[in-house]
N, C-alpha and C. Protein backbone atom coordinates (compact mmCIF):
# COMPACT_ATOMS: atom_id res chain seq x y z
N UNK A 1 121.67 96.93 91.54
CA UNK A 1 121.44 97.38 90.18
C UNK A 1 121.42 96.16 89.25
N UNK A 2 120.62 95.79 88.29
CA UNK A 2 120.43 94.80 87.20
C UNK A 2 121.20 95.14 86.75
N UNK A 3 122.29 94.69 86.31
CA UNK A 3 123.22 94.29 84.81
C UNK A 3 122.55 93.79 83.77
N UNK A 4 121.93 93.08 83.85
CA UNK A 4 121.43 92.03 82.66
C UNK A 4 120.85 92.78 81.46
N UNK A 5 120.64 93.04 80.58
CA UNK A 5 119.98 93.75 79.89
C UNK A 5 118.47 93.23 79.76
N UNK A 6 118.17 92.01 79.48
CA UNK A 6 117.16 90.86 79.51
C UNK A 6 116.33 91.21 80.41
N UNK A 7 116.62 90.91 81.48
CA UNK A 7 115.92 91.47 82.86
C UNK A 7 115.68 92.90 83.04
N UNK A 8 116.40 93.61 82.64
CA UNK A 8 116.08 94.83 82.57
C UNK A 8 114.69 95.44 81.51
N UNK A 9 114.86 94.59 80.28
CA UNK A 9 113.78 94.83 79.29
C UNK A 9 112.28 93.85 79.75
N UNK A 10 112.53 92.74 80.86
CA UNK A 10 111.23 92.21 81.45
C UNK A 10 110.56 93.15 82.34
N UNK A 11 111.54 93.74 82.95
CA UNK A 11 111.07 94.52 84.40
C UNK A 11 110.21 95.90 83.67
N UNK A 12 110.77 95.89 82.48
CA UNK A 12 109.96 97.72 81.91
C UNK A 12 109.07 97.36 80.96
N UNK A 13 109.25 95.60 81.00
CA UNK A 13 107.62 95.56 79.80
C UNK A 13 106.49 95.44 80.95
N UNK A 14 107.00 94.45 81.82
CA UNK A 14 106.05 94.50 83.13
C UNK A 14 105.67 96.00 83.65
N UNK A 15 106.11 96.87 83.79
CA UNK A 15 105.36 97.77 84.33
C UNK A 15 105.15 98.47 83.28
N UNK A 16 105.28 98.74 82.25
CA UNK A 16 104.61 99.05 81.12
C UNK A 16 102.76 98.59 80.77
N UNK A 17 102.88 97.20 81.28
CA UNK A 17 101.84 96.50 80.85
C UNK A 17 101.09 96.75 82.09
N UNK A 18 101.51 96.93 83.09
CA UNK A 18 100.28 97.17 84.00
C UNK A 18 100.01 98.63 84.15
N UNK A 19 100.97 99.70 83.62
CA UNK A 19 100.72 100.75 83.63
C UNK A 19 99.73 100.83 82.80
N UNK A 20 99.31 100.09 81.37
CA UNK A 20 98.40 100.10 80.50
C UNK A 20 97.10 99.79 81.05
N UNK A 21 97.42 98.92 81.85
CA UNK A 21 95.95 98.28 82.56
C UNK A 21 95.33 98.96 83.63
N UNK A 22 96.41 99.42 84.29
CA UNK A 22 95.63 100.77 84.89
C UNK A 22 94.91 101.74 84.27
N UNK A 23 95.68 102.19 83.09
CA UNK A 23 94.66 103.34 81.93
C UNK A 23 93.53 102.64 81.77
N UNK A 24 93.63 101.59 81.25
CA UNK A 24 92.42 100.83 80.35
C UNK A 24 91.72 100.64 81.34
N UNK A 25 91.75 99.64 82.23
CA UNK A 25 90.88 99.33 83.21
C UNK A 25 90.49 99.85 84.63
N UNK A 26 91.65 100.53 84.98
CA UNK A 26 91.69 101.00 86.08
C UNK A 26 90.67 102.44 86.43
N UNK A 27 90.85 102.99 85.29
CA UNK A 27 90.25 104.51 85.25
C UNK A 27 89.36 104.35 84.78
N UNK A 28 88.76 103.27 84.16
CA UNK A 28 87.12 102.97 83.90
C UNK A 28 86.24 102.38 84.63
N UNK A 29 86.82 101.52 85.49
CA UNK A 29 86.39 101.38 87.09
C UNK A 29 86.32 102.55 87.90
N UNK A 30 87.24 103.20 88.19
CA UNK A 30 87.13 104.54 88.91
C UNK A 30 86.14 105.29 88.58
N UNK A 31 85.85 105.35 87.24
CA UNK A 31 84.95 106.43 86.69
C UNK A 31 83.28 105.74 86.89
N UNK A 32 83.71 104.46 86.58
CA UNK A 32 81.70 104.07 87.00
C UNK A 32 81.61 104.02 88.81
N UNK A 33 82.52 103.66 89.35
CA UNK A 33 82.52 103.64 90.90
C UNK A 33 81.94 104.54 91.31
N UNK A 34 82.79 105.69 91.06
CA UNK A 34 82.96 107.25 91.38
C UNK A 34 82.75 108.02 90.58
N UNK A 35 81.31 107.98 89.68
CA UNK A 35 81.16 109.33 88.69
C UNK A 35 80.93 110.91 89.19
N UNK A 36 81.58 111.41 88.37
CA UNK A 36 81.63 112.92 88.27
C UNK A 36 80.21 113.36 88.25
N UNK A 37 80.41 113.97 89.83
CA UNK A 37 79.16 114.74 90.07
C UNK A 37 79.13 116.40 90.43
N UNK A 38 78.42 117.39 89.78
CA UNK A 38 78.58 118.70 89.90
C UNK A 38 79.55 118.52 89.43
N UNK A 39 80.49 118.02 88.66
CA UNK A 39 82.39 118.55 88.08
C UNK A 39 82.94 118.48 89.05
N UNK A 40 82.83 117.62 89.99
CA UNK A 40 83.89 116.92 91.31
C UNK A 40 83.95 115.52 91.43
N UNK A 41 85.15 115.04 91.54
CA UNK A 41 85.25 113.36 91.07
C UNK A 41 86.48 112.94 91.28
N UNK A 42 86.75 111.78 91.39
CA UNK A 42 88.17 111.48 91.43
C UNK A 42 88.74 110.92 90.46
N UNK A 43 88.72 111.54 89.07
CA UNK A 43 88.80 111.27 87.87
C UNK A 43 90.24 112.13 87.68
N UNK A 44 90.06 113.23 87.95
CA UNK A 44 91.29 114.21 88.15
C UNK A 44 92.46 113.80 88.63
N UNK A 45 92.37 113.11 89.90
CA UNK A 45 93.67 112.58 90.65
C UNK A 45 93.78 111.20 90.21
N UNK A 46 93.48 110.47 89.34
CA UNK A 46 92.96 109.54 88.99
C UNK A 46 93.92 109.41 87.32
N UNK A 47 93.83 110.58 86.93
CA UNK A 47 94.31 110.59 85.91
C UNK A 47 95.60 110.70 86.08
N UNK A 48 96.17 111.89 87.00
CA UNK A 48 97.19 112.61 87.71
C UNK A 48 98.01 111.60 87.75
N UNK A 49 97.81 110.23 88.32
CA UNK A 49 98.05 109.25 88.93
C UNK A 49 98.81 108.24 87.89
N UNK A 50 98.07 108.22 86.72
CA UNK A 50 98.52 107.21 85.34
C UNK A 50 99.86 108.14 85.21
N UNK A 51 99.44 109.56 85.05
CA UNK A 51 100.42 110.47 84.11
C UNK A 51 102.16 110.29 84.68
N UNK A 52 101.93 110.03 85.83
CA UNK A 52 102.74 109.82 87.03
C UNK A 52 103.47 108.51 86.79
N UNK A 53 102.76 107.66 87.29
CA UNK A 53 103.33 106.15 86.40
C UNK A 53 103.56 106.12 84.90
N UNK A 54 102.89 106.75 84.12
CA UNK A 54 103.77 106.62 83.05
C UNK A 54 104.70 107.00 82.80
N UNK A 55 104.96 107.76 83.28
CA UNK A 55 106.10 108.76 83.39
C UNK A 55 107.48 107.57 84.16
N UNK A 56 106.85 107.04 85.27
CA UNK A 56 108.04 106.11 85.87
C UNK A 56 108.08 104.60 85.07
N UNK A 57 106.83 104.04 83.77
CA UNK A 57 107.07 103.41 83.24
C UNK A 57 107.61 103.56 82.00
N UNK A 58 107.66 104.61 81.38
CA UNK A 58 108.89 104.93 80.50
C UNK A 58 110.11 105.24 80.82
N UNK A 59 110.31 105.77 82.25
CA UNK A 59 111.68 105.59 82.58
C UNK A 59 112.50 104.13 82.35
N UNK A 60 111.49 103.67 83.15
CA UNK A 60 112.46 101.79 83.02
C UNK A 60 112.73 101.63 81.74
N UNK A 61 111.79 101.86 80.52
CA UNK A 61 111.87 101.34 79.20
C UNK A 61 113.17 102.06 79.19
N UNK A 62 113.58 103.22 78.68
CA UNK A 62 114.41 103.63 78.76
C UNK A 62 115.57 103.40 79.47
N UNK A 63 115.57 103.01 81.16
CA UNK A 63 116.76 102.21 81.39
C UNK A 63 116.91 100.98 80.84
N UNK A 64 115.96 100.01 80.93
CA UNK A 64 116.21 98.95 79.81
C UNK A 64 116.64 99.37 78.28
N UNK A 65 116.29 99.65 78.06
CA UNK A 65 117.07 100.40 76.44
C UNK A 65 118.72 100.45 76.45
N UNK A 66 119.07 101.30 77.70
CA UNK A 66 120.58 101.93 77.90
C UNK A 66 121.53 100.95 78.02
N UNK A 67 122.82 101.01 77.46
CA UNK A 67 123.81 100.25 77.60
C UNK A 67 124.83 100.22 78.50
């Protein structure tokens, strides 16, 4: 377990920031790769996928936050 608080607030900006880059870049690659054809695509699980990590990259923020 990190003690540090410091380290704790690097480790949740870091996955913060790539969680962003996945939204931004990641799912706009996916989407020209793999466009939605007939309304089937992997845009869906794709998204599923950010919602998911964000979800575990606001956790850290939040343990970094805690005292």
């Amino acid at each position: 377990m990190v003690r540090d608080r410091n380290r704790r607030g690097i480790i949740a900006a870091v996955a913060f920031v790539l969680w962003l880059g996945y939204m931004v870049v990641g799912l706009s690659v996916i989407n020209a790769a793999l466009p939605t054809v007939g309304g089937e695509g992997p845009e869906g699980t794709a998204a599923f996928i950010g919602l998911v990590l964000g979800v575990v990259a606001i956790g850290l923020v939040m343990w970094a936050a805690s005292d």
